[in-house]
Protein backbone atom coordinates (compact mmCIF):
# COMPACT_ATOMS: atom_id res chain seq x y z
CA UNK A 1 75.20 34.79 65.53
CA UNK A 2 73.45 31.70 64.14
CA UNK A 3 72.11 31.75 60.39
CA UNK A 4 68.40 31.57 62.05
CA UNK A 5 68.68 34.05 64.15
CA UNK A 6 70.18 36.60 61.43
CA UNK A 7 67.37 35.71 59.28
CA UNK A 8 64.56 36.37 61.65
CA UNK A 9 66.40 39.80 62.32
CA UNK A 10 66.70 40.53 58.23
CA UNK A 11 62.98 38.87 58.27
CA UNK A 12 61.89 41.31 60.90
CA UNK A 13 63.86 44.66 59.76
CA UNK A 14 61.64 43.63 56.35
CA UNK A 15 58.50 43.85 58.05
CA UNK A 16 59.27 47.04 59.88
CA UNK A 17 59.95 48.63 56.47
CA UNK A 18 56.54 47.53 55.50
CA UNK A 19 57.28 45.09 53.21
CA UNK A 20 54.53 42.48 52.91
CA UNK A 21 55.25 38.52 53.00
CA UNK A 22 55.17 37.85 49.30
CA UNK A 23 57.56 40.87 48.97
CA UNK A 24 60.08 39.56 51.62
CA UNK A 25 59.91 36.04 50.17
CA UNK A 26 61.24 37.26 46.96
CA UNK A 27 63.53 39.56 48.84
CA UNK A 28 64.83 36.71 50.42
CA UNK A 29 65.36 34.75 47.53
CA UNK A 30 67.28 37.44 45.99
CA UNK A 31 69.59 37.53 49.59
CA UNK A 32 70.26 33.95 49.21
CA UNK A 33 71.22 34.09 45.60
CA UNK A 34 73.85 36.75 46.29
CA UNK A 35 75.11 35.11 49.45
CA UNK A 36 75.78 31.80 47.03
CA UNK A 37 77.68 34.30 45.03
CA UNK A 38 79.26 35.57 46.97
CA UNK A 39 80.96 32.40 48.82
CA UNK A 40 81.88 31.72 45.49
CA UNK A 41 83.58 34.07 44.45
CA UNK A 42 85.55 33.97 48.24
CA UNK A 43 86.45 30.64 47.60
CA UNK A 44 87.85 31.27 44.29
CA UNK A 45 89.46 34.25 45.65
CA UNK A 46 91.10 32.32 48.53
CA UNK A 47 92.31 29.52 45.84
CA UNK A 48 93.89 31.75 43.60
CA UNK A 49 95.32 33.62 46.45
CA UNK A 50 96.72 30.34 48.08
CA UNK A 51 94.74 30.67 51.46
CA UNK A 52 92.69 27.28 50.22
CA UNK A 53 94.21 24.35 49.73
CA UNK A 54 92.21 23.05 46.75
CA UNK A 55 93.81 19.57 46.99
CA UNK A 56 93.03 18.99 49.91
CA UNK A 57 89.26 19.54 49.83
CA UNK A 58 88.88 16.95 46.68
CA UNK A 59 91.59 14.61 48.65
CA UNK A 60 89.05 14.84 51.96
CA UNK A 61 85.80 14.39 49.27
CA UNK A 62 87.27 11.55 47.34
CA UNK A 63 88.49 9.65 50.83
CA UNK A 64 91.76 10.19 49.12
């Protein structure tokens, strides 16, 4: 499921609760502040658990 298309469904289940547009815009911004947090913390989590190679994400940035 695309990133769109499970926004217009949270976007939609919002409404249907009777939540008006200013209120879902700040819900929203709230969604996308804990999804950013989230990833985060996975990626940390995946670093320290040795599932991410670190060094090779700043070797593929740098051109390395």
């Amino acid at each position: 499921m695309s990133h769109e298309t499970r926004h217009a469904q949270l976007v939609a289940w919002l409404e249907n609760q009777g939540h008006s547009q200013e209120e879902i815009e700040k819900i929203l911004v709230k969604v996308a502040d804990y999804d950013a947090k989230t990833v985060h913390e996975s990626i940390f989590d995946s670093i320290e658990g040795g599932a991410f190679d670190i060094q090779q994400i700043i070797d593929d940035a740098l051109g390395e």
